[in-house]
Protein backbone atom coordinates (compact mmCIF):
# COMPACT_ATOMS: atom_id res chain seq x y z
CA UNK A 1 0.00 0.00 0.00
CA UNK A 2 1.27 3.33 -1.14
CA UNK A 3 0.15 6.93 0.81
CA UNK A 4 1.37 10.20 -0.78
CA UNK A 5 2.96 12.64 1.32
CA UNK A 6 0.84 14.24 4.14
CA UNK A 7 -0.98 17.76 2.53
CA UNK A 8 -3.59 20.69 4.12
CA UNK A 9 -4.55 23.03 1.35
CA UNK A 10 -7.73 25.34 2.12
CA UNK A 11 -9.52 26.59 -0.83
CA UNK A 12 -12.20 28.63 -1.67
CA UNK A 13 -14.36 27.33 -4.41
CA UNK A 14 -16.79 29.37 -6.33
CA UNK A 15 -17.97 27.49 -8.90
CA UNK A 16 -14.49 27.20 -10.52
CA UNK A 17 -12.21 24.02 -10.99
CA UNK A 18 -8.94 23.44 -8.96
CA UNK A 19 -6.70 21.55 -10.55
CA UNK A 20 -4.00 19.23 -8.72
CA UNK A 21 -1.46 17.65 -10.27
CA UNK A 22 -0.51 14.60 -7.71
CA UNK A 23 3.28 13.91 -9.57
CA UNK A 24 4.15 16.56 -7.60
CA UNK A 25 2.05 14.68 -4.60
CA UNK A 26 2.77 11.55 -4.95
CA UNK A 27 5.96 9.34 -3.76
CA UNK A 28 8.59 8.81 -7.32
CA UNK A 29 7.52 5.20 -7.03
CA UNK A 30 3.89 5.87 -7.62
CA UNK A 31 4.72 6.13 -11.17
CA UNK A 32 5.84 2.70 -11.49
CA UNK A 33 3.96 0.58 -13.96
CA UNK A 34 1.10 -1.53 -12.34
CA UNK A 35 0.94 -0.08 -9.09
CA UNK A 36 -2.65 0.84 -8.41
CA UNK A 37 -6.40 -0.01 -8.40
CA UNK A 38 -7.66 1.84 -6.40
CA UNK A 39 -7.45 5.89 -4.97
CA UNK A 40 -8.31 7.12 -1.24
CA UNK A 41 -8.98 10.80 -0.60
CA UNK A 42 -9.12 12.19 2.78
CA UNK A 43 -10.86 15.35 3.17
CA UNK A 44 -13.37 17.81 5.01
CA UNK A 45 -15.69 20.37 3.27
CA UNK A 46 -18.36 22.66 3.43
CA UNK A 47 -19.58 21.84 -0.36
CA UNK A 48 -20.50 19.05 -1.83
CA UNK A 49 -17.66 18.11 -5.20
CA UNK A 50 -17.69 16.75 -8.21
CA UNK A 51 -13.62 15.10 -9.16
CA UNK A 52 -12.09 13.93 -12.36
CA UNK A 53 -9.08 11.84 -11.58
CA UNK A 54 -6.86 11.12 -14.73
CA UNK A 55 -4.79 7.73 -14.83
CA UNK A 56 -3.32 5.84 -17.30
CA UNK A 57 -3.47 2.32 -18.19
CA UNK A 58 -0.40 1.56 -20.68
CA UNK A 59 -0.07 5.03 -22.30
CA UNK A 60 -4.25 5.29 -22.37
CA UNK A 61 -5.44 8.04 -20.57
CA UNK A 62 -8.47 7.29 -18.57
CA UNK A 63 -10.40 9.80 -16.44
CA UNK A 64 -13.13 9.05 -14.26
CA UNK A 65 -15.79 11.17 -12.30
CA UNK A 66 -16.68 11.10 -8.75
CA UNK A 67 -18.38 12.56 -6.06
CA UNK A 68 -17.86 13.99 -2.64
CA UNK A 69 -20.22 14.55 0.22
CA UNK A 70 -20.01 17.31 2.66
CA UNK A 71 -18.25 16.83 5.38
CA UNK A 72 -17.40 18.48 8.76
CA UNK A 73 -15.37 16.27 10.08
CA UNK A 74 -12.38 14.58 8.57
CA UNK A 75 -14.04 11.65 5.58
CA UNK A 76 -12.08 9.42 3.26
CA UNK A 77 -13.65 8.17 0.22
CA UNK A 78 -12.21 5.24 -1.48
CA UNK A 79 -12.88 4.16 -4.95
CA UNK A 80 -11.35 1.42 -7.19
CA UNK A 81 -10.72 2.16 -10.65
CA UNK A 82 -12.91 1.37 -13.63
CA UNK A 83 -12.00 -2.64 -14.61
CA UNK A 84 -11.05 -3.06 -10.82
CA UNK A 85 -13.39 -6.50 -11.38
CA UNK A 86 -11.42 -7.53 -14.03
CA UNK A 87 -8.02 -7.17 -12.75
CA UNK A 88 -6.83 -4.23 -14.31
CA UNK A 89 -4.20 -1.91 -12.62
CA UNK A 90 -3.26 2.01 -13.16
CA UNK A 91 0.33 2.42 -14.20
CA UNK A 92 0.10 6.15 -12.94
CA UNK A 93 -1.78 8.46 -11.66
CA UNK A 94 -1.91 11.64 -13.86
CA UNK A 95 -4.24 15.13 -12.21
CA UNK A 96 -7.19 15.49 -9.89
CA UNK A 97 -9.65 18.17 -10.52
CA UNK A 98 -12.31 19.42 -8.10
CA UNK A 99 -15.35 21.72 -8.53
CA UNK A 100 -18.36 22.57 -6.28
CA UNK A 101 -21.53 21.62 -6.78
CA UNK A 102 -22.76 24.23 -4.03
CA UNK A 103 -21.19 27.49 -4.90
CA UNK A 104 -19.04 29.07 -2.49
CA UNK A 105 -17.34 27.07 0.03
CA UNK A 106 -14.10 25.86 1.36
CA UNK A 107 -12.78 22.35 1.44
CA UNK A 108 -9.40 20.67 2.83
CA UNK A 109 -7.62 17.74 0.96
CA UNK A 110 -5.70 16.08 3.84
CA UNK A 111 -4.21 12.99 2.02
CA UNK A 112 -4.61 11.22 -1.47
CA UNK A 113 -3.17 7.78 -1.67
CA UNK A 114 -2.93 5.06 -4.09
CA UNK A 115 -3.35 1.22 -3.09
CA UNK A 116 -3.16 -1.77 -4.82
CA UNK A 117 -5.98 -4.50 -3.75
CA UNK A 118 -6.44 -7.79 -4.69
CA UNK A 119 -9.48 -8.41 -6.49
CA UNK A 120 -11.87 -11.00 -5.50
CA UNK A 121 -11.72 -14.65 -6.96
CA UNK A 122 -15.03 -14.53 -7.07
CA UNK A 123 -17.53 -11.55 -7.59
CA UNK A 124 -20.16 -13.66 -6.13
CA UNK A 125 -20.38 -12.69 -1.98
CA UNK A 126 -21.82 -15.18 0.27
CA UNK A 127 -23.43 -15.27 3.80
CA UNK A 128 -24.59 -17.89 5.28
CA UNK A 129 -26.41 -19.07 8.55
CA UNK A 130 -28.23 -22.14 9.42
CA UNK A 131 -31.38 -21.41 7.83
CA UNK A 132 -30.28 -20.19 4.32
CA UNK A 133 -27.71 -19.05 1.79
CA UNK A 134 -27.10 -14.73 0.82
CA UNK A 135 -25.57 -13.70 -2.21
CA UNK A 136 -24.76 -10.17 -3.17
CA UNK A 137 -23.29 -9.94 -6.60
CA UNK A 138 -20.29 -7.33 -7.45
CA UNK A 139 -20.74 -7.59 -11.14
CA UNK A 140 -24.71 -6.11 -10.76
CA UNK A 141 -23.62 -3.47 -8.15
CA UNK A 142 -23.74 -5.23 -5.45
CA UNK A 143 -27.64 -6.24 -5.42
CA UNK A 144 -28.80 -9.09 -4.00
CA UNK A 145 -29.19 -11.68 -6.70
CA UNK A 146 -29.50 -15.19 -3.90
CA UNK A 147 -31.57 -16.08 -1.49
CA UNK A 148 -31.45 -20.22 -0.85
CA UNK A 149 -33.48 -21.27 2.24
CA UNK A 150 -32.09 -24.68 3.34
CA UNK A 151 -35.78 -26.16 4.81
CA UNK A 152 -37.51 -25.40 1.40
CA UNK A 153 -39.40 -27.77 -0.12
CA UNK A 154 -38.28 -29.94 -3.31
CA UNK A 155 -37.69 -27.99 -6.47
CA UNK A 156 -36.87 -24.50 -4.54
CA UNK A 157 -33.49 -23.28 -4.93
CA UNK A 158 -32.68 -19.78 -5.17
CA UNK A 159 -35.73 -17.73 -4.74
CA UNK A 160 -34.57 -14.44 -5.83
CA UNK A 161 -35.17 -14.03 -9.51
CA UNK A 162 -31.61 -12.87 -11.60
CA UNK A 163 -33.34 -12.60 -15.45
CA UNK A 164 -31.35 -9.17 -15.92
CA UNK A 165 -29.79 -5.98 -14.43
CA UNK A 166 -33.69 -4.69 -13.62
CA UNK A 167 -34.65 -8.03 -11.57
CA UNK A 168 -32.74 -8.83 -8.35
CA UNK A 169 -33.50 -7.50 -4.97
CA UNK A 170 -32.30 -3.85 -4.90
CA UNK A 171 -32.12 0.06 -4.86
CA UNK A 172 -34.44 2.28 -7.84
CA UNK A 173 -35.95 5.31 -7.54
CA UNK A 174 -37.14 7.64 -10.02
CA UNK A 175 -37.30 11.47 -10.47
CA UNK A 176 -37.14 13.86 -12.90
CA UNK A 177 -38.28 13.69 -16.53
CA UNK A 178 -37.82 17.73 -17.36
CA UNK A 179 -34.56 19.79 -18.78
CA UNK A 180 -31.96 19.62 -18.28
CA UNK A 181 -32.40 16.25 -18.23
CA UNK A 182 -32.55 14.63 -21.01
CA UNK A 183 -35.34 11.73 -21.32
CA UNK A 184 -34.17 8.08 -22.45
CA UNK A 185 -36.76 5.75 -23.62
CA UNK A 186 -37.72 2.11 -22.35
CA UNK A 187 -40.15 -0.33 -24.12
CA UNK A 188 -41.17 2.89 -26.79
CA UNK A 189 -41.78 5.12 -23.89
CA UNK A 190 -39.43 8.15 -22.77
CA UNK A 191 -38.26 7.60 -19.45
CA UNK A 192 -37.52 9.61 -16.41
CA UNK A 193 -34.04 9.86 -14.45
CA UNK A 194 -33.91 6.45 -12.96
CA UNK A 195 -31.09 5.18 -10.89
CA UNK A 196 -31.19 1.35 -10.87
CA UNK A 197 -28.51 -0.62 -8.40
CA UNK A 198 -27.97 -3.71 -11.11
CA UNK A 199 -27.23 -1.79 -14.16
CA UNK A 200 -29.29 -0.72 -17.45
CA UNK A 201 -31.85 -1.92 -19.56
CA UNK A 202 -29.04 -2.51 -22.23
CA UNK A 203 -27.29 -4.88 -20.10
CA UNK A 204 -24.16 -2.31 -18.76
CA UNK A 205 -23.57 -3.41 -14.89
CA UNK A 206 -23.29 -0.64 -12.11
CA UNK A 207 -19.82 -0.34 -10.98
CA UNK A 208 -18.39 -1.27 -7.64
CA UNK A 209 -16.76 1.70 -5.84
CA UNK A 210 -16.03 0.06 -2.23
CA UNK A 211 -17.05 -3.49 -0.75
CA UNK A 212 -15.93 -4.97 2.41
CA UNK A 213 -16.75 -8.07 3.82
CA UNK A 214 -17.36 -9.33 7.79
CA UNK A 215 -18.13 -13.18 9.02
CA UNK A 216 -21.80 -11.99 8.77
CA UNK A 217 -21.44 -8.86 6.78
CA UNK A 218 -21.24 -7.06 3.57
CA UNK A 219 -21.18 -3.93 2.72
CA UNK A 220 -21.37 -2.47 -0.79
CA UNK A 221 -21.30 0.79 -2.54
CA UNK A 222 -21.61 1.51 -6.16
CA UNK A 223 -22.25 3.97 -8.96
CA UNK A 224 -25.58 3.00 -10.39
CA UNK A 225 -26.96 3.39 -14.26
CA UNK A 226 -30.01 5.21 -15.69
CA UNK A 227 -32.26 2.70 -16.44
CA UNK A 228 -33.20 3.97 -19.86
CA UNK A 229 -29.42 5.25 -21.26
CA UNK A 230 -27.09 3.12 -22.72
CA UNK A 231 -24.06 3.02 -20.12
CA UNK A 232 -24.48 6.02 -18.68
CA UNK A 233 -24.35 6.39 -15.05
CA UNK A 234 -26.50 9.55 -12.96
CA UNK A 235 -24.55 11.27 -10.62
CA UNK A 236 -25.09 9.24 -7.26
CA UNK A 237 -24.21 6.81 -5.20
CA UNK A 238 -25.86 3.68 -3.91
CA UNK A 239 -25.06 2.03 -0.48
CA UNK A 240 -26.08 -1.09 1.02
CA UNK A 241 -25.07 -3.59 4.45
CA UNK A 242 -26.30 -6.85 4.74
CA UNK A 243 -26.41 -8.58 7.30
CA UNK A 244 -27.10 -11.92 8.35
CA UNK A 245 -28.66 -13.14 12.13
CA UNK A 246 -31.18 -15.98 12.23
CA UNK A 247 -32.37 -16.22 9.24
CA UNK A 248 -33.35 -12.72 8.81
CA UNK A 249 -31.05 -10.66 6.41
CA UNK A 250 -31.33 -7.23 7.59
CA UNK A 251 -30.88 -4.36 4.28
CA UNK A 252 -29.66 -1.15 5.15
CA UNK A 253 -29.16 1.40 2.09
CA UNK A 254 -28.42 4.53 1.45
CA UNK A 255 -29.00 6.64 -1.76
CA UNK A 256 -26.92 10.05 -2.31
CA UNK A 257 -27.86 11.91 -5.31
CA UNK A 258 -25.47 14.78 -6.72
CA UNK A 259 -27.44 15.69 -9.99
CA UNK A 260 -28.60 18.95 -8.46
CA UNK A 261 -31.88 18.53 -10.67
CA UNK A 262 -35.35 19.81 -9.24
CA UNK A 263 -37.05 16.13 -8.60
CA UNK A 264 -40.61 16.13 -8.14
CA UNK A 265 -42.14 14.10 -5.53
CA UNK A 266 -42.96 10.09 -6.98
CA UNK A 267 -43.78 6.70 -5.69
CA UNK A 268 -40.61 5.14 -4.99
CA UNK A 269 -39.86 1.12 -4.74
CA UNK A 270 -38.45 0.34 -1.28
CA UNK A 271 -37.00 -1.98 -2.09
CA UNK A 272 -38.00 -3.43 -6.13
CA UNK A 273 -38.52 -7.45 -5.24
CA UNK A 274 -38.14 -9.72 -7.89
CA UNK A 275 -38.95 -13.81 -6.83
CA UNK A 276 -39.29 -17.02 -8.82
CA UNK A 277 -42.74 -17.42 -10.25
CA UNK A 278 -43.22 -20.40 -8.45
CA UNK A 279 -44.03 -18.32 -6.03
CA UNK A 280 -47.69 -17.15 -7.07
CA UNK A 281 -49.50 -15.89 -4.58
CA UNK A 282 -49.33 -12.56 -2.65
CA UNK A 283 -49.54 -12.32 1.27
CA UNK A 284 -49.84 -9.12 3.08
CA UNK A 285 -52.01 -7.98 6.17
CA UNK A 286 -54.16 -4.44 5.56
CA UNK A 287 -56.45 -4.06 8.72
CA UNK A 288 -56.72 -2.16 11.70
CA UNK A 289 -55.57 -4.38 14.46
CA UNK A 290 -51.96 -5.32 13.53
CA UNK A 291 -49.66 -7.87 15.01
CA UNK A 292 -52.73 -9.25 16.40
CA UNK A 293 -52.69 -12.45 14.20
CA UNK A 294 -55.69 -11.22 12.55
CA UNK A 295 -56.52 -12.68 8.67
CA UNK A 296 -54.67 -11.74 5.85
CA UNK A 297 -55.56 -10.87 2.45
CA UNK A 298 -54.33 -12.96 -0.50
CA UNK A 299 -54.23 -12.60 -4.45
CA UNK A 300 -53.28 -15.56 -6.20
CA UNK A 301 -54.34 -14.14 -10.16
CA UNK A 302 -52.36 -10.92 -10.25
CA UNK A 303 -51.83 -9.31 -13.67
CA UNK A 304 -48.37 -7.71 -14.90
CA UNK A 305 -48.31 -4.93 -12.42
CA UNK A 306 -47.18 -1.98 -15.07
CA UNK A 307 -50.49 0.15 -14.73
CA UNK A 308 -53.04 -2.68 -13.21
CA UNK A 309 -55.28 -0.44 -10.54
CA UNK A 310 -55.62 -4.02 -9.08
CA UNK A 311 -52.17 -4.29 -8.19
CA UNK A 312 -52.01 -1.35 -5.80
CA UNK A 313 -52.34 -1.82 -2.56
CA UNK A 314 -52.83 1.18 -0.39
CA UNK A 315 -52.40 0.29 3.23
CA UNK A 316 -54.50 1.44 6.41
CA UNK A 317 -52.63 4.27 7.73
CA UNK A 318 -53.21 2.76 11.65
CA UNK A 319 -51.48 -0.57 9.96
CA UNK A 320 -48.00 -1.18 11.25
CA UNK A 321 -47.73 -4.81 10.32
CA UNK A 322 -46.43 -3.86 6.68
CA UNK A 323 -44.56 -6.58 6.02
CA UNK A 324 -45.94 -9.13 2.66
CA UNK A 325 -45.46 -12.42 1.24
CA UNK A 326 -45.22 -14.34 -2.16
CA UNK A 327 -45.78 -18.50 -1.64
CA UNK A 328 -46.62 -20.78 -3.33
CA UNK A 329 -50.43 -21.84 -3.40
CA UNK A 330 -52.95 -20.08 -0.01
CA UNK A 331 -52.64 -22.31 1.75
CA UNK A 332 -51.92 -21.71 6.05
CA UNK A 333 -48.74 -24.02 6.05
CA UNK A 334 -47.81 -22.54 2.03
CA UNK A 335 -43.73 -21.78 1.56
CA UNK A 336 -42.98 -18.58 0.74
CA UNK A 337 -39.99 -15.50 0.94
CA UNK A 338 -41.32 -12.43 2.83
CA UNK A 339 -40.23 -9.01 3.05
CA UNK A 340 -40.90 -6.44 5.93
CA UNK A 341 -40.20 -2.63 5.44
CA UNK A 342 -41.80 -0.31 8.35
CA UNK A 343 -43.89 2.30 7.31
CA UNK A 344 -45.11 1.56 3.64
CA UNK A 345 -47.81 3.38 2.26
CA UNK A 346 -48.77 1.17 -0.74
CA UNK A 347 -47.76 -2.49 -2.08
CA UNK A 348 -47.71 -2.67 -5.82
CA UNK A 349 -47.58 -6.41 -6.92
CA UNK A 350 -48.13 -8.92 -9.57
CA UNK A 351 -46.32 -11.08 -11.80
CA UNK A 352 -44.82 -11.40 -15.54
CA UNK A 353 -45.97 -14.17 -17.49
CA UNK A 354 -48.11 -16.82 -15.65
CA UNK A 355 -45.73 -19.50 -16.11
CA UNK A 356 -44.88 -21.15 -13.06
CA UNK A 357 -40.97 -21.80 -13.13
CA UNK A 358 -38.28 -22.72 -10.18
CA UNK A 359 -35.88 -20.81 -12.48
CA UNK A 360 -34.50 -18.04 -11.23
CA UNK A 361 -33.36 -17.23 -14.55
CA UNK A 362 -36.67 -17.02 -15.99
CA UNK A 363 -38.47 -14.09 -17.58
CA UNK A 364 -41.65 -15.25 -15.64
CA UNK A 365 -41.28 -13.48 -12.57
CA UNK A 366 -43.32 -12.67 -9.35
CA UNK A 367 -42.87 -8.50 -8.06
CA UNK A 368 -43.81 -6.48 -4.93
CA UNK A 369 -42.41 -2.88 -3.97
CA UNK A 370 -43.07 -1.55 -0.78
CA UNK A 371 -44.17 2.27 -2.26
CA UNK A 372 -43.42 5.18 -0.62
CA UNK A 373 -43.74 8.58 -1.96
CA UNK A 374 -40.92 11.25 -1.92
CA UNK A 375 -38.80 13.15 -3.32
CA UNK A 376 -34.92 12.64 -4.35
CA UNK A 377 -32.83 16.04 -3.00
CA UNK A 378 -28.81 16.64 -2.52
CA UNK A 379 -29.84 15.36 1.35
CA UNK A 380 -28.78 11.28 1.65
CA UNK A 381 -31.43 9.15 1.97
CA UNK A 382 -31.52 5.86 4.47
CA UNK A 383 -34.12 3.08 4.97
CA UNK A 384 -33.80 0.03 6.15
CA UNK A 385 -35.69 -3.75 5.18
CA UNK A 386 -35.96 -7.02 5.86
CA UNK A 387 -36.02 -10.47 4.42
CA UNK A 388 -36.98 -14.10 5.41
CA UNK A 389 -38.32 -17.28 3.94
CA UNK A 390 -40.38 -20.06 5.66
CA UNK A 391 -43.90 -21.24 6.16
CA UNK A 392 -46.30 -17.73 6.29
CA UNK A 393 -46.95 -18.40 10.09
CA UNK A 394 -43.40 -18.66 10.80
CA UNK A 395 -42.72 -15.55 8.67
CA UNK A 396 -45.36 -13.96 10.20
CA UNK A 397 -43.86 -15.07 13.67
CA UNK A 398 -40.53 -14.06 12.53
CA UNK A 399 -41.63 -10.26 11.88
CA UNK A 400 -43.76 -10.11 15.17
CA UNK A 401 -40.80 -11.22 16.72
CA UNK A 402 -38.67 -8.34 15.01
CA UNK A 403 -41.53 -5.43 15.76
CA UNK A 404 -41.70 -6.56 19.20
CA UNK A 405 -37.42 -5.80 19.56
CA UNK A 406 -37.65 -2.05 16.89
């Protein structure tokens, strides 16, 4: 590992670009051929900035973008380079520009440093209890793409379904569709800004910044694509920890948007849910008496939920038991994967294609969002979920158990 000399520069941005050159920064040795993979800045600021940090691979420049919170006390913000995945490594490290995205402001670079890390042998993560299998996949920005639950019954496997970059278990929200940004289009319709965890609707996977992983732990942070472009990736930042206890994997994400556009206020999915289609019918509890064991309502003949008024769900506002369920068949005793998020508004669910597959490959897929409406700002944005699997009474015990200990 490589750190560049110690440095405390105060500035005073307004508006304008500062330009670094880190040669002059950065140890002789730094400039030796395959050295790095991955830069570390260590600031404070009073402004949120945007960076371009120039290296070269072979004698091929390369400049990538990246953002910076604001911070009051000292932060460091790691990122590996593009192809980290892939094994490739920076020969040297070129210039490092800055700008603020907030007008006036100052900011203090304390350290940069260069590190090489060894890249994972597999980009599959895995956590694992007695009750079931996680996995979080690095190539699809860290979403969670595996869910196995080891007392299933015969023909279950992995329950989360994996068809593309906008299935999985993860991150999405939506905001603007007005200049200056510019509208994609999706399935012949123009799209709105839409920052999706896996990647794009082209196939182009959202790129791993940071990961780090615990006996029970990972945490993941990536730069996420607009649904609707062709590999090109808004201005933010998605976060997520998992972690595993029980046979509950807790969620925790955070969303940090730098795009500085005016959002308007929209029905966000918290989280977008994507499950085999063996799993075909939906479970969720919308009375007035919650945690009280009370009967649930179940739809086994949901339509594709893309406009369906029958697929929205809007919840009693004295409900607190918001968690739902897909299993298969209605029955009591029926097998199923269950998510809880506290305080939904709305469930929007059905299901693509009314084939009933195991696959989790499959385009047939079963879907549930917990909705929420709000609006994206330059503020972070935190929320956390839950998931389980089991029979819906010991789901349903499961997140009892978990309200009872909130």
């Amino acid at each position: 590992m490589l750190h560049c000399c110690k440095a405390a520069i105060c500035w005073l941005l307004s508006g304008i670009s500062l330009l670094l050159p880190l040669g002059r920064w950065l140890p002789e040795k730094a400039c030796q051929p395959g050295l790095f993979n991955r830069y570390c800045i260590s600031y404070t600021s009073e402004v949120r900035l945007q960076g371009e940090f120039t290296y070269y691979i072979g004698c091929k420049e390369i400049t990538e973008t990246f953002y910076l919170e604001a911070a009051a006390e000292p932060t460091e913000f790691r990122s590996f380079i593009d192809g980290f995945l892939d094994g490739r490594l920076a020969a040297r490290a070129g210039e490092l520009v800055l700008v603020s995205l907030d007008g006036d402001g100052e900011y203090e670079i304390e350290s940069i440093a260069l590190e090489r890390v060894k890249p994972p042998k597999d980009t599959h993560l895995l956590l694992e209890d007695a009750w079931c299998q996680v996995g979080v996949s690095l190539q699809w920005g860290g979403a969670l793409d595996m869910f196995v639950w080891k007392a299933a019954p015969a023909g279950f496997g992995n329950l989360i379904n994996r068809a593309d970059a906008g299935r999985l278990l993860q991150q999405s929200y939506y905001g603007t569709d007005e200049l200056p940004y510019v509208a994609g289009e999706w399935a012949g319709t123009p799209w709105l800004y839409n920052p999706v965890q896996g990647g794009d609707s082209y196939g182009n996977c959202s790129k791993i910044v940071d990961y780090a992983r615990q006996e029970n732990q990972i945490y993941i942070k990536c730069r996420p694509m607009d649904w609707s472009k062709n590999g090109e990736p808004p201005p933010a930042y998605m976060e997520n920890t998992y972690t595993l206890e029980n046979g509950i994997l807790t969620i925790d994400n955070r969303f940090t948007d730098f795009s500085g556009y005016a959002h308007p206020a929209r029905p966000q999915e918290m989280p977008a849910c994507y499950v085999v289609s063996a799993l075909d019918t939906f479970n969720f509890y919308d009375g007035a008496a919650p945690w009280t064991d009370a009967a649930l309502t179940r739809k086994s003949d949901l339509p594709f939920w893309g406009g369906a008024p029958e697929c929205v769900f809007n919840l009693n506002p004295v409900n607190t038991e918001t968690w739902c369920a897909w299993t298969q068949g209605a029955q009591p005793d029926a097998f199923g994967v269950s998510v809880y998020v506290p305080g939904t508004e709305t469930l929007l669910a059905g299901r693509s294609d009314s084939k009933v597959t195991f696959d989790p490959n499959a385009s047939a897929t079963s879907y549930v969002a917990a909705v929420r409406t709000l609006r994206m700002t330059a503020e972070p944005f935190e929320y956390t979920y839950y998931l389980t699997a089991g029979t819906l009474s010991q789901m349903r015990g499961a997140w009892l158990e978990r309200q009872q200990s909130m």
